[in-house]
C-alpha atoms as a PDB file:
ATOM      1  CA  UNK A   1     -24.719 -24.781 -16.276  1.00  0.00           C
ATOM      2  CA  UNK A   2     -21.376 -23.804 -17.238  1.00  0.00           C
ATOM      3  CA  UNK A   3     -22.125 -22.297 -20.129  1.00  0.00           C
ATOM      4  CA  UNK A   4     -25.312 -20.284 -18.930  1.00  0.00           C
ATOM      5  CA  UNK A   5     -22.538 -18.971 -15.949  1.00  0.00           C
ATOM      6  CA  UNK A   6     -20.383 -17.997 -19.054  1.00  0.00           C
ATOM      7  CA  UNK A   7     -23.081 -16.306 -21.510  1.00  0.00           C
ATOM      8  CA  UNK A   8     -24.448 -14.653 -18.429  1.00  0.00           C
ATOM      9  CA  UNK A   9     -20.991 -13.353 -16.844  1.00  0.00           C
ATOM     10  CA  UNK A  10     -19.989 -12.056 -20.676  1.00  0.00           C
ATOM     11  CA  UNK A  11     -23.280 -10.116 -21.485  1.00  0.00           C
ATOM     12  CA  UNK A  12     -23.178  -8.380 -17.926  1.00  0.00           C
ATOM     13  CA  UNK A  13     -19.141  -7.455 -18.836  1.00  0.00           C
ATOM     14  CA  UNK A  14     -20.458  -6.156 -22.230  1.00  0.00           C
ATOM     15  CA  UNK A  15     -23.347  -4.073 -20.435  1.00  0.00           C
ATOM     16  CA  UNK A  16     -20.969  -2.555 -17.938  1.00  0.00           C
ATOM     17  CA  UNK A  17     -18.253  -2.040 -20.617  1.00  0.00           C
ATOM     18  CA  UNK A  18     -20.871   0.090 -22.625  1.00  0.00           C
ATOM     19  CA  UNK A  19     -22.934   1.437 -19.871  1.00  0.00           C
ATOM     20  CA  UNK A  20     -25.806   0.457 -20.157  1.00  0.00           C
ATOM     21  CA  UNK A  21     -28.462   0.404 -17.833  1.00  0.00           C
ATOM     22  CA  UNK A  22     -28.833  -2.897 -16.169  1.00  0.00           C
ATOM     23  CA  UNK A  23     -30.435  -3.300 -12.509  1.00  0.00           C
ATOM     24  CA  UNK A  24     -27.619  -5.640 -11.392  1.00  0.00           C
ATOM     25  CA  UNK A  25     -24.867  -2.623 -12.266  1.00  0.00           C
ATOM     26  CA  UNK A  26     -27.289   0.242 -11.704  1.00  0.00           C
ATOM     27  CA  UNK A  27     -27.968  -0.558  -7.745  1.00  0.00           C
ATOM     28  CA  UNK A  28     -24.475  -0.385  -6.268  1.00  0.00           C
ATOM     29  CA  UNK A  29     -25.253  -2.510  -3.458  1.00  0.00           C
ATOM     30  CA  UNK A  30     -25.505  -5.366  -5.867  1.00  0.00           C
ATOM     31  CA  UNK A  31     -23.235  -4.286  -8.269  1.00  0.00           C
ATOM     32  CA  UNK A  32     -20.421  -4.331  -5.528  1.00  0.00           C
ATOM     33  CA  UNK A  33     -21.904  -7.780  -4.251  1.00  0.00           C
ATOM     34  CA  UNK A  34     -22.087  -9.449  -7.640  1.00  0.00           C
ATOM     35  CA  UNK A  35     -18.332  -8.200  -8.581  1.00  0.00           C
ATOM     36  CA  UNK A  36     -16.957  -9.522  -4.799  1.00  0.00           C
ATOM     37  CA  UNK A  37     -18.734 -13.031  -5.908  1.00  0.00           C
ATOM     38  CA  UNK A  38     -17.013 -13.257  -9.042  1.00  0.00           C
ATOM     39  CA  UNK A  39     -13.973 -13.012  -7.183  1.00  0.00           C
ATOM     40  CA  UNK A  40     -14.059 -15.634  -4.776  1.00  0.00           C
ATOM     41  CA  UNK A  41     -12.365 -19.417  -5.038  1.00  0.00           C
ATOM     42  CA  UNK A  42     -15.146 -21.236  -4.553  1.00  0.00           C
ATOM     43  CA  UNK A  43     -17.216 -19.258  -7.838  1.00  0.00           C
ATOM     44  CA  UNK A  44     -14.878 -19.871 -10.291  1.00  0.00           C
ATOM     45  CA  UNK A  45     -15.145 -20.662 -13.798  1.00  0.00           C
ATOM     46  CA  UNK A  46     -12.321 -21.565 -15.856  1.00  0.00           C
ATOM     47  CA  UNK A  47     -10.700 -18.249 -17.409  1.00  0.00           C
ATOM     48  CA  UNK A  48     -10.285 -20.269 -20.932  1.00  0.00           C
ATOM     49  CA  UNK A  49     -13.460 -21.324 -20.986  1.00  0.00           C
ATOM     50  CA  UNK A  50     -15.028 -17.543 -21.112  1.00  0.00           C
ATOM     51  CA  UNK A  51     -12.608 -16.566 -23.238  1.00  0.00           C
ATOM     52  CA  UNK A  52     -13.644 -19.613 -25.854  1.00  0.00           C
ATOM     53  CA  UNK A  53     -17.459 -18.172 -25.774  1.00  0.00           C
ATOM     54  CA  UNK A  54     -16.245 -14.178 -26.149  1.00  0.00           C
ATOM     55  CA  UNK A  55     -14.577 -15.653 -29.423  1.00  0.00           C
ATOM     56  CA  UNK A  56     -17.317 -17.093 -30.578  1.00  0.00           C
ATOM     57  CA  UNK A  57     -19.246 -14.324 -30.990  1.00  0.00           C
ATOM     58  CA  UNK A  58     -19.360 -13.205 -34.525  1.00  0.00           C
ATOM     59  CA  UNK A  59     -20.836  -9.923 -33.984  1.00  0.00           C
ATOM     60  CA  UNK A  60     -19.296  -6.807 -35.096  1.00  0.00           C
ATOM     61  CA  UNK A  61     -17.164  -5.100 -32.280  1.00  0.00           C
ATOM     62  CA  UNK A  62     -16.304  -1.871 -33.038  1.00  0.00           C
ATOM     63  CA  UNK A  63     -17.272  -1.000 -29.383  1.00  0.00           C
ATOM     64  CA  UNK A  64     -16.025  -4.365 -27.772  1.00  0.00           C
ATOM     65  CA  UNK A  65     -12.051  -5.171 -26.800  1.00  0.00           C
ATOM     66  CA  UNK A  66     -10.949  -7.757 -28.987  1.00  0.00           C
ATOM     67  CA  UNK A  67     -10.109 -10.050 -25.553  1.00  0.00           C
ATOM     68  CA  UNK A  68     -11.847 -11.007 -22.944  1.00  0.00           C
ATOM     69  CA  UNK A  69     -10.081  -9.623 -20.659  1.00  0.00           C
ATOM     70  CA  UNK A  70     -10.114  -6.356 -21.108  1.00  0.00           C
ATOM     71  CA  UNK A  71     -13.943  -6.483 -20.630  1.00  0.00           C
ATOM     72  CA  UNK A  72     -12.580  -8.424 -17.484  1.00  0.00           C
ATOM     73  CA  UNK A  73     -10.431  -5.983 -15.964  1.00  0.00           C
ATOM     74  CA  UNK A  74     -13.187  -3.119 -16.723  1.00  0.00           C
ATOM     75  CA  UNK A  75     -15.588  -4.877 -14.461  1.00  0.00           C
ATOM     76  CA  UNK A  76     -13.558  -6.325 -11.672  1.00  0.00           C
ATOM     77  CA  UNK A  77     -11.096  -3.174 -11.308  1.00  0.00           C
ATOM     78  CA  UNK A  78     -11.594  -1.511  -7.734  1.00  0.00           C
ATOM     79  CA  UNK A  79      -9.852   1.501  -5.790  1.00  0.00           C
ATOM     80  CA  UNK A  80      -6.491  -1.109  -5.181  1.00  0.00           C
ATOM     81  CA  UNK A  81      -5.928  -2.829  -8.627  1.00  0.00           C
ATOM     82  CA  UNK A  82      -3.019  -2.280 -10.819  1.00  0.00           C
ATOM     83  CA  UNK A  83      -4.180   0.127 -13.243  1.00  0.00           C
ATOM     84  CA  UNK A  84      -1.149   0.702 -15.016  1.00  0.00           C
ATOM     85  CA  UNK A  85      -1.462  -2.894 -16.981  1.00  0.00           C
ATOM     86  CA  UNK A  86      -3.140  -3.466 -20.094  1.00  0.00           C
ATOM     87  CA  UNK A  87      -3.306  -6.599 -22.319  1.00  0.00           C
ATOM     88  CA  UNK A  88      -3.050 -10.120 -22.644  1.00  0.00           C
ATOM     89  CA  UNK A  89      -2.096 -12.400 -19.704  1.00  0.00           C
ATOM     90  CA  UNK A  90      -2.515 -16.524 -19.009  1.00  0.00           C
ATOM     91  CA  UNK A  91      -4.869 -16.592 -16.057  1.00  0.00           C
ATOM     92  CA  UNK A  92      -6.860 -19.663 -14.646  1.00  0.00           C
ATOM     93  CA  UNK A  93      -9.819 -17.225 -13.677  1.00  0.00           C
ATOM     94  CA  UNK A  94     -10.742 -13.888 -12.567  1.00  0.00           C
ATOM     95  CA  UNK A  95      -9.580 -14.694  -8.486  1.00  0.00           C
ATOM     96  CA  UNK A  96      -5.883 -15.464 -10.181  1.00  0.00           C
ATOM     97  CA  UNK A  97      -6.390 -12.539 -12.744  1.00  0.00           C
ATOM     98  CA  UNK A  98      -6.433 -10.157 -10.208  1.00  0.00           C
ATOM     99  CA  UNK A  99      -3.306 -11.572  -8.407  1.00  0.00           C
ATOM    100  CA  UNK A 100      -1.384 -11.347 -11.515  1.00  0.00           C
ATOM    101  CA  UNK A 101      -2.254  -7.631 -12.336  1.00  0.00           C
ATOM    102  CA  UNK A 102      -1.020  -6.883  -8.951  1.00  0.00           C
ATOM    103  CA  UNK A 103       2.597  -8.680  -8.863  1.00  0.00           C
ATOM    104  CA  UNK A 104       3.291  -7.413 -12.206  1.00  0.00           C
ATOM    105  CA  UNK A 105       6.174  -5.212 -12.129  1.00  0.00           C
ATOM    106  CA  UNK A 106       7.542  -6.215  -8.819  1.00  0.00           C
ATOM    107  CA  UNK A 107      10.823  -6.161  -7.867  1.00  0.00           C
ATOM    108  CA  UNK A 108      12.500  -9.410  -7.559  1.00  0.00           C
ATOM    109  CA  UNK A 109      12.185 -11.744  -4.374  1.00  0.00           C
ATOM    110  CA  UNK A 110      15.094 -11.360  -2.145  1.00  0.00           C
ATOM    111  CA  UNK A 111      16.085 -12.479   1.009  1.00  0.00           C
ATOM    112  CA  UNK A 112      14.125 -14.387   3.598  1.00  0.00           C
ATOM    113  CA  UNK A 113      10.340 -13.591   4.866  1.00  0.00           C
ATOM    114  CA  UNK A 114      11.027 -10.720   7.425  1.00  0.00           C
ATOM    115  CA  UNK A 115       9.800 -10.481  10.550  1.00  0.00           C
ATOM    116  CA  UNK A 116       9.810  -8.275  13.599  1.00  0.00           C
ATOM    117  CA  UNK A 117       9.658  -4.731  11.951  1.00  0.00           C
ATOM    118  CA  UNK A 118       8.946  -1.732  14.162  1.00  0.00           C
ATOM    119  CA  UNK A 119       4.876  -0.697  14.272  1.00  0.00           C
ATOM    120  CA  UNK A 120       4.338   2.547  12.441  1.00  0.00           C
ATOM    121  CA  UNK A 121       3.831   4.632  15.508  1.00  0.00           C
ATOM    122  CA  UNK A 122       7.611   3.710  16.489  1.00  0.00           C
ATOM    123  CA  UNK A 123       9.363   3.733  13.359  1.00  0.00           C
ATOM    124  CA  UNK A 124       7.495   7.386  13.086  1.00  0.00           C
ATOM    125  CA  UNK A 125       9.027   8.557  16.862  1.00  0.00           C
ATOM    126  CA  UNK A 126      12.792   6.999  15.392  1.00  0.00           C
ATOM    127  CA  UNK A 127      12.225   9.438  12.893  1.00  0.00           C
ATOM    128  CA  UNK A 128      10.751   7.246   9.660  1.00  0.00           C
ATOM    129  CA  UNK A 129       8.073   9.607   7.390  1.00  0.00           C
ATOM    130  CA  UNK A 130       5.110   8.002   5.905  1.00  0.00           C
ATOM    131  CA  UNK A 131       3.871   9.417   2.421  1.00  0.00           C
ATOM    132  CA  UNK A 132       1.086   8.023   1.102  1.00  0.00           C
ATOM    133  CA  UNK A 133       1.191   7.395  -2.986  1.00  0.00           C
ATOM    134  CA  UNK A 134      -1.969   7.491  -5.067  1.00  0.00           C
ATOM    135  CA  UNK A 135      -2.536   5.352  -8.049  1.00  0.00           C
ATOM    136  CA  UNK A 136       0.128   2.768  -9.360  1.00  0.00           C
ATOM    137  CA  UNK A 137       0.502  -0.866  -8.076  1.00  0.00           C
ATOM    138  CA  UNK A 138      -0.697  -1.657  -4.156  1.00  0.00           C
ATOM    139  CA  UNK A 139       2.524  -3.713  -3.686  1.00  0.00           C
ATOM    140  CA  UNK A 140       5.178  -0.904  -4.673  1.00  0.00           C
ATOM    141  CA  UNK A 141       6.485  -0.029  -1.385  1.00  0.00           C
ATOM    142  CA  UNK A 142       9.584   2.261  -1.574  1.00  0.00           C
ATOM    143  CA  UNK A 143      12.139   3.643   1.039  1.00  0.00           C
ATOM    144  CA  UNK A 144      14.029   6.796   0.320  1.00  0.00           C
ATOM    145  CA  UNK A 145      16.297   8.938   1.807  1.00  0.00           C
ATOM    146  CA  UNK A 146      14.461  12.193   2.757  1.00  0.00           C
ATOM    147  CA  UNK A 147      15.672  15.583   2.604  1.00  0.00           C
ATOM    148  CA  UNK A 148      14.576  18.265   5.534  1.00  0.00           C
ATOM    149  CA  UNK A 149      13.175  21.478   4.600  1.00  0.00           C
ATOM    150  CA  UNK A 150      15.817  22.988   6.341  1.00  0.00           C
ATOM    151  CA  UNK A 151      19.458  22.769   5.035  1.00  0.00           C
ATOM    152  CA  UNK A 152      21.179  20.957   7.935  1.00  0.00           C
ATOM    153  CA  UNK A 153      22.157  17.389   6.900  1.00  0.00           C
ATOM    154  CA  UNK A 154      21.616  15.677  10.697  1.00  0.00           C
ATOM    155  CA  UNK A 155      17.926  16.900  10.195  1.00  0.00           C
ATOM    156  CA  UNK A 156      17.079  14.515   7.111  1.00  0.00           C
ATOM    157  CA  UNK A 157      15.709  11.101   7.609  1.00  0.00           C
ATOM    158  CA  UNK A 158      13.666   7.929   5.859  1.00  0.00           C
ATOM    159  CA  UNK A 159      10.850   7.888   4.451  1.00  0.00           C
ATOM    160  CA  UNK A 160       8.681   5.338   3.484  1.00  0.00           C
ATOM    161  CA  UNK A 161       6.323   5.268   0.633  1.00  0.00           C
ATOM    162  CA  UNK A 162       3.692   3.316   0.809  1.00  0.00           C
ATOM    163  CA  UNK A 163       0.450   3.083  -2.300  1.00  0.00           C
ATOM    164  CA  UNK A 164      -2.585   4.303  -1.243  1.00  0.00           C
ATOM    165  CA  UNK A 165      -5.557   1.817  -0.130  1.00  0.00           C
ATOM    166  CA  UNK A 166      -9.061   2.533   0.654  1.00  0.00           C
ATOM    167  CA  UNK A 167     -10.705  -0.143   3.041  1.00  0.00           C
ATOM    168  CA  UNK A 168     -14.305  -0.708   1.964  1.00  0.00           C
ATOM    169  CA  UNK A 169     -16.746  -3.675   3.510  1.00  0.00           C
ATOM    170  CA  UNK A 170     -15.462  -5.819   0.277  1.00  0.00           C
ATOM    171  CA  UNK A 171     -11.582  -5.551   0.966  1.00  0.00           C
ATOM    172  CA  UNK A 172     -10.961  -8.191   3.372  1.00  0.00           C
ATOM    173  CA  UNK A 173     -13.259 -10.525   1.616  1.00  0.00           C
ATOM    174  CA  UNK A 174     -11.308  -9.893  -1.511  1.00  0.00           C
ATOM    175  CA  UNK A 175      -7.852  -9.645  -0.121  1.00  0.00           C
ATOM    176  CA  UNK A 176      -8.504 -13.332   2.030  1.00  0.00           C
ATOM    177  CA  UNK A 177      -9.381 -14.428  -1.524  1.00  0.00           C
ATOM    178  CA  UNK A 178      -6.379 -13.462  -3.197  1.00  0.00           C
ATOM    179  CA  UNK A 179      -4.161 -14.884  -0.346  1.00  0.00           C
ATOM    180  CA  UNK A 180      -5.839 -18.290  -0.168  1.00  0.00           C
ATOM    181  CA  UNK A 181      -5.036 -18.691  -3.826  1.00  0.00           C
ATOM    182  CA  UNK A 182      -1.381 -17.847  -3.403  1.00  0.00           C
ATOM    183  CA  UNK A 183      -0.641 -20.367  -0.213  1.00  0.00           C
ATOM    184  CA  UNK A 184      -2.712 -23.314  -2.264  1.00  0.00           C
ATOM    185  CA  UNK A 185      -1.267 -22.511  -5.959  1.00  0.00           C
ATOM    186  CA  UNK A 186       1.830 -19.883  -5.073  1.00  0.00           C
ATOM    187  CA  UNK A 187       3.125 -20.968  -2.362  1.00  0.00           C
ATOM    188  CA  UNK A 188       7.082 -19.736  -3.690  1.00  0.00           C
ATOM    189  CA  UNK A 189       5.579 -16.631  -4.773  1.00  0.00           C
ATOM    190  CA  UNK A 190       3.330 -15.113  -1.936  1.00  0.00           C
ATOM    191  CA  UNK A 191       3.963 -11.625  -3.185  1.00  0.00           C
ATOM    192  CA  UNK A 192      -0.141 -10.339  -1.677  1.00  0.00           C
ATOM    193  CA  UNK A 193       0.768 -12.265   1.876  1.00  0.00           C
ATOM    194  CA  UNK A 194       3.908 -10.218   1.800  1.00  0.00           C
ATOM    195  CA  UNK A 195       2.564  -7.125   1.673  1.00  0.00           C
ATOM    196  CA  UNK A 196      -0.106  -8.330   4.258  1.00  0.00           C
ATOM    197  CA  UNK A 197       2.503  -9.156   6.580  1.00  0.00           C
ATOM    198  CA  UNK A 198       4.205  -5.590   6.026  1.00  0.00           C
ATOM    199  CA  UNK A 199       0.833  -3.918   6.932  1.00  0.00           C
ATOM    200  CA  UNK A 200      -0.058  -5.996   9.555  1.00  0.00           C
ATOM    201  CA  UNK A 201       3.546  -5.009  11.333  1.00  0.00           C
ATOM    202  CA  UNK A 202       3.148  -1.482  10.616  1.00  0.00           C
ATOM    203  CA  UNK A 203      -0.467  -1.658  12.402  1.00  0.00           C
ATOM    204  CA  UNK A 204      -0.940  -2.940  15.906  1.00  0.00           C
ATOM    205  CA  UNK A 205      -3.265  -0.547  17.415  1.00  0.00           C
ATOM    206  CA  UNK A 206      -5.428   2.229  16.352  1.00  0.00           C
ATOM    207  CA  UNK A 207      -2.636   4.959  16.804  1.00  0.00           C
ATOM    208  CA  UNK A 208      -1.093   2.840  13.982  1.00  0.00           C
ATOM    209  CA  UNK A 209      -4.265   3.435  11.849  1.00  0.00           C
ATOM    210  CA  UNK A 210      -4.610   6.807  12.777  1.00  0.00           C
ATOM    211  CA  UNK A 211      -1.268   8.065  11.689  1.00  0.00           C
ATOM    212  CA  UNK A 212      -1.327   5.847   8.564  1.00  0.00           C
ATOM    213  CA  UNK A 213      -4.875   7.996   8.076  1.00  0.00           C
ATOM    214  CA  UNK A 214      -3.489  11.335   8.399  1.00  0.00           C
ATOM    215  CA  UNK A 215      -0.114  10.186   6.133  1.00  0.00           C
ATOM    216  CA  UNK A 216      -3.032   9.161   2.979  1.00  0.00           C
ATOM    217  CA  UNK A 217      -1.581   5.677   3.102  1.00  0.00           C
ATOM    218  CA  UNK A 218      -5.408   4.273   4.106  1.00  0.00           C
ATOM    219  CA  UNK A 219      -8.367   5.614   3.093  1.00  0.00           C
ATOM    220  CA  UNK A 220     -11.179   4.850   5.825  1.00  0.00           C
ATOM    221  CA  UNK A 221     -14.195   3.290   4.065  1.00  0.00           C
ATOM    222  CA  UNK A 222     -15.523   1.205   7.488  1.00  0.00           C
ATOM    223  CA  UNK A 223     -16.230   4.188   9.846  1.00  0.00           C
ATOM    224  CA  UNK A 224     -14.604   2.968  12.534  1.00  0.00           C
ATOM    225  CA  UNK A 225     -10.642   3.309  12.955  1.00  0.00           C
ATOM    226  CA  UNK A 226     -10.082   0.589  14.802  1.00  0.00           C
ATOM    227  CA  UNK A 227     -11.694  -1.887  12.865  1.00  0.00           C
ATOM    228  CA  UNK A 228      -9.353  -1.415  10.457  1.00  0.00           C
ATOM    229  CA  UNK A 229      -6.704  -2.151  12.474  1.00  0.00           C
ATOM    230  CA  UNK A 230      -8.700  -5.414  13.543  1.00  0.00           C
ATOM    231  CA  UNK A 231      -9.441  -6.506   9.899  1.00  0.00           C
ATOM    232  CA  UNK A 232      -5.164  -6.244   9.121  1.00  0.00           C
ATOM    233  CA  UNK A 233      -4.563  -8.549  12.062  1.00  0.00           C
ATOM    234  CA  UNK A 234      -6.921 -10.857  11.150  1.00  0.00           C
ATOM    235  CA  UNK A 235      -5.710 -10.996   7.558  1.00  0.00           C
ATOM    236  CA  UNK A 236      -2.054 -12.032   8.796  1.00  0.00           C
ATOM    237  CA  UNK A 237      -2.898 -15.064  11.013  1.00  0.00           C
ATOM    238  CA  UNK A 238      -1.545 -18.251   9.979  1.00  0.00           C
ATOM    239  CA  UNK A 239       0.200 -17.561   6.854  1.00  0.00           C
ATOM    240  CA  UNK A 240       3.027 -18.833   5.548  1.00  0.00           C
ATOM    241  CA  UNK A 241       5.233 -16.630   3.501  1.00  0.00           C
ATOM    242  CA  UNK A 242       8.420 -16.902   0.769  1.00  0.00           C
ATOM    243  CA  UNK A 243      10.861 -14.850   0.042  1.00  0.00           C
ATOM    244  CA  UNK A 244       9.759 -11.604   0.054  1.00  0.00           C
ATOM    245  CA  UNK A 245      10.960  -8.105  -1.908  1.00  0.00           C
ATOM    246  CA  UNK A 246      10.557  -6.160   1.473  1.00  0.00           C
ATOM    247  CA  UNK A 247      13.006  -7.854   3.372  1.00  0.00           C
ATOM    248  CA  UNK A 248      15.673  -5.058   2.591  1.00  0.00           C
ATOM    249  CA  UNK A 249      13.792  -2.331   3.342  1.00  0.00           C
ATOM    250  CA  UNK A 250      12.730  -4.338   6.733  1.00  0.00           C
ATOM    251  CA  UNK A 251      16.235  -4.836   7.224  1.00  0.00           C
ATOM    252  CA  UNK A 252      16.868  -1.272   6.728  1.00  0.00           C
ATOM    253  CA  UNK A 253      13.843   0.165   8.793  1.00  0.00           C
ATOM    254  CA  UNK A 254      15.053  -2.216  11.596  1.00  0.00           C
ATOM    255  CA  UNK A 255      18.594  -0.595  11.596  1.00  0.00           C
ATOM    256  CA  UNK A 256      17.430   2.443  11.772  1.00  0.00           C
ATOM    257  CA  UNK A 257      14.929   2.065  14.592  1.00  0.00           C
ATOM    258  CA  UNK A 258      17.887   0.333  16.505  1.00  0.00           C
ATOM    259  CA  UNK A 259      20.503   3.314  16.056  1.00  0.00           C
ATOM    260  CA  UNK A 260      19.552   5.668  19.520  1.00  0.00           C
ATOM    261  CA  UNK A 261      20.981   8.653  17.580  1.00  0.00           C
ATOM    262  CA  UNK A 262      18.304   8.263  15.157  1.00  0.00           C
ATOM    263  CA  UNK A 263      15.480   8.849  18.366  1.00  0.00           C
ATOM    264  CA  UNK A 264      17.003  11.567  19.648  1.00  0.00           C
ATOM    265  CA  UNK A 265      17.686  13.498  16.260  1.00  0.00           C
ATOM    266  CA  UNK A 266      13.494  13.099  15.575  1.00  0.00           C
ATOM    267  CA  UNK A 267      13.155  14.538  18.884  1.00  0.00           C
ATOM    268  CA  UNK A 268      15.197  17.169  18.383  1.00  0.00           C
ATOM    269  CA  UNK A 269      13.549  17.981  15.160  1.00  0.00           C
ATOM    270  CA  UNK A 270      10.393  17.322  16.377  1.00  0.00           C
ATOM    271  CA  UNK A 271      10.611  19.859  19.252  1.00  0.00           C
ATOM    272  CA  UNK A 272      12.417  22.681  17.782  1.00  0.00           C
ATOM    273  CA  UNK A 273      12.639  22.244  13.785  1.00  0.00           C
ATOM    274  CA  UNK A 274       9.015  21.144  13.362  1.00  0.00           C
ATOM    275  CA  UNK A 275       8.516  23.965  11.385  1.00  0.00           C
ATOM    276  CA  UNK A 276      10.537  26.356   9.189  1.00  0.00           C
ATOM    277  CA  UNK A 277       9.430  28.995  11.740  1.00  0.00           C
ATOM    278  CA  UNK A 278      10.266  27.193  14.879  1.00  0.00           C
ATOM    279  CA  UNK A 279      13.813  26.015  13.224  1.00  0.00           C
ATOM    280  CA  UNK A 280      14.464  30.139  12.121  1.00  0.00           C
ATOM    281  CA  UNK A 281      13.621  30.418  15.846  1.00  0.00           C
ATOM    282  CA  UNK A 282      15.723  28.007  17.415  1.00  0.00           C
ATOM    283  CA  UNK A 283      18.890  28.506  14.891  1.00  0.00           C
ATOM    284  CA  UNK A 284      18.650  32.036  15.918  1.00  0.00           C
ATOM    285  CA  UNK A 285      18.894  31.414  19.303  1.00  0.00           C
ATOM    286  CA  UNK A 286      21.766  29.438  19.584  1.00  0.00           C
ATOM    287  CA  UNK A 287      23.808  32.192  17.340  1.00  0.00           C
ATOM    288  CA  UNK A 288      22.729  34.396  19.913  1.00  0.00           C
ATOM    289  CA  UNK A 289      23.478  32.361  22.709  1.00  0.00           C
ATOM    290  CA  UNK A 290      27.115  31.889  20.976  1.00  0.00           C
ATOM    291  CA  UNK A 291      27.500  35.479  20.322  1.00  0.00           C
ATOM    292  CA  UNK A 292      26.821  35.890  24.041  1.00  0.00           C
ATOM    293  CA  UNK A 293      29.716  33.084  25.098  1.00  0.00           C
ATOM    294  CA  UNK A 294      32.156  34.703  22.808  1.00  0.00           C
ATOM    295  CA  UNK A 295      30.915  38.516  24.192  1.00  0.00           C
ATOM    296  CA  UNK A 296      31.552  36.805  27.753  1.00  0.00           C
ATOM    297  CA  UNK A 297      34.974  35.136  26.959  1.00  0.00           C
ATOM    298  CA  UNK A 298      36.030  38.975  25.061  1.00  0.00           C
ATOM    299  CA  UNK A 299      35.023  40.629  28.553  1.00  0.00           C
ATOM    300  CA  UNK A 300      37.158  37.783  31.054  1.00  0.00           C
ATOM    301  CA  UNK A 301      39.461  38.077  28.669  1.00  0.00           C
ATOM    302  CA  UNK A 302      39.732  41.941  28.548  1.00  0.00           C
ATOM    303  CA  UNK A 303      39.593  42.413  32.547  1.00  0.00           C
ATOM    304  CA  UNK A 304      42.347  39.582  32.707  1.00  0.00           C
ATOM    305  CA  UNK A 305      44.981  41.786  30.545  1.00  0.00           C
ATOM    306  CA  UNK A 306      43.862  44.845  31.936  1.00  0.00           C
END
């Protein structure tokens, strides 16, 4: 049985990798079925195993990588892998390959699992930005110092980066996958849990979604806004984590909600410098209204002396 599963997974991975017409790839119900049951724990075949039968094959590959797993990543590759990475890699099977491709390139663990940052709704009223970044690797999260439009250093701010993800019906399913491998085999490294636990901080309600929408952070595949926000709570129930490379910019986030100066300065720019217009607006009218105070204190002054 083994080695029907084998012959059968390779000559669907060489159809797909050439493009031809197969009713398993050609119906994308099934074709998005069939590559979510290759990824789950409990389908599994050993990853040295397929690659033993791919070698095997003496036929001439002009067309054809010259590993296995390039035909892998091909087929298995969705809207949140790690596109970036190419070439060879020691996996135990296609569940594991895709945790690897993700990780790769992370910064290094630091500090201890973090806990207790700020929902995105808040940090957004304390004044953090959300940008959303398309392509690269799911787990790069970045903080930066950000720059205002307008040229007055009190108005700039944090913002936080965060890779794109579109939620489909497959991405929990996946994701749950993925994390269940890391607490049973990775339980130092829990680099997808971590970034679970980020979102799932960042997202309490459905104004948590919806601002994380309109930022292109998620892209809403399910419909419904708040199921998405359901689905990330779910996800980050009874994990356990390790050292994480988020905990400094959790730190940092943290800090910043905490400092009251940093509320009222995002109110301030939120009300009157929301908008280059609005800021010429309001910058003029506090010249004004200082021309006006000096005018006054010229006239009190004048009638004093006279």
């Amino acid at each position: 049985m083994i080695l029907y599963d084998a012959i059968f997974i390779i000559e669907l991975f060489l159809k797909n990798w050439e493009g031809k017409y197969d009713l398993l790839l050609e119906k994308s119900r099934l074709y998005s079925r069939l590559k979510q049951d290759l990824q789950l724990l409990e389908n599994q075949l050993p990853y040295f195993i397929l690659e033993k039968v791919y070698s095997l094959d003496k036929i001439e590959r002009e067309n054809y990588p010259g590993v296995f797993i390039d035909l892998s990543r091909k087929f298995i590759y969705d809207n949140f892998s790690n596109r970036e990475l190419s070439g060879q890699a020691t996996v135990q099977h296609f569940t594991d390959l895709r945790r690897h491709d993700l990780v790769q390139n992370l910064p290094e663990e630091s500090g201890q699992p973090f806990s207790n940052l700020r929902c995105a709704a808040k940090l957004n009223e304390s004044g953090v930005k959300f940008k959303g970044i398309e392509g690269g690797c799911l787990l790069n999260i970045l903080r930066e110092k950000r720059n205002s439009k307008i040229p007055i250093p009190f108005l700039s701010g944090v913002e936080l980066k965060i890779p794109q993800i579109e939620v489909v019906d497959p991405t929990e399913t996946v994701i749950r996958n993925l994390m269940a491998l890391e607490q049973c085999h990775y339980p130092s490294d829990t680099h997808i849990c971590n970034y679970i636990s980020f979102m799932v901080d960042l997202i309490k309600t459905e104004k948590d979604i919806d601002l994380l929408i309109e930022k292109g952070i998620i892209l809403n595949g399910m419909g419904d806004n708040a199921t998405i926000a359901q689905m990330f709570n779910r996800l980050g129930l009874n994990i356990d984590l390790s050292a994480s490379c988020y905990s400094g910019i959790v730190n940092d986030l943290n800090a910043h909600y905490k400092n009251g100066w940093n509320h009222s300065r995002a109110t301030l720019k939120r009300v009157y410098f929301s908008n280059p217009w609005k800021g010429t607006g309001t910058i003029a009218g506090i010249i004004l209204l200082l021309l006006t105070f000096i005018q006054t204190i010229c006239s009190i002054k004048q009638v004093f002396w006279s």
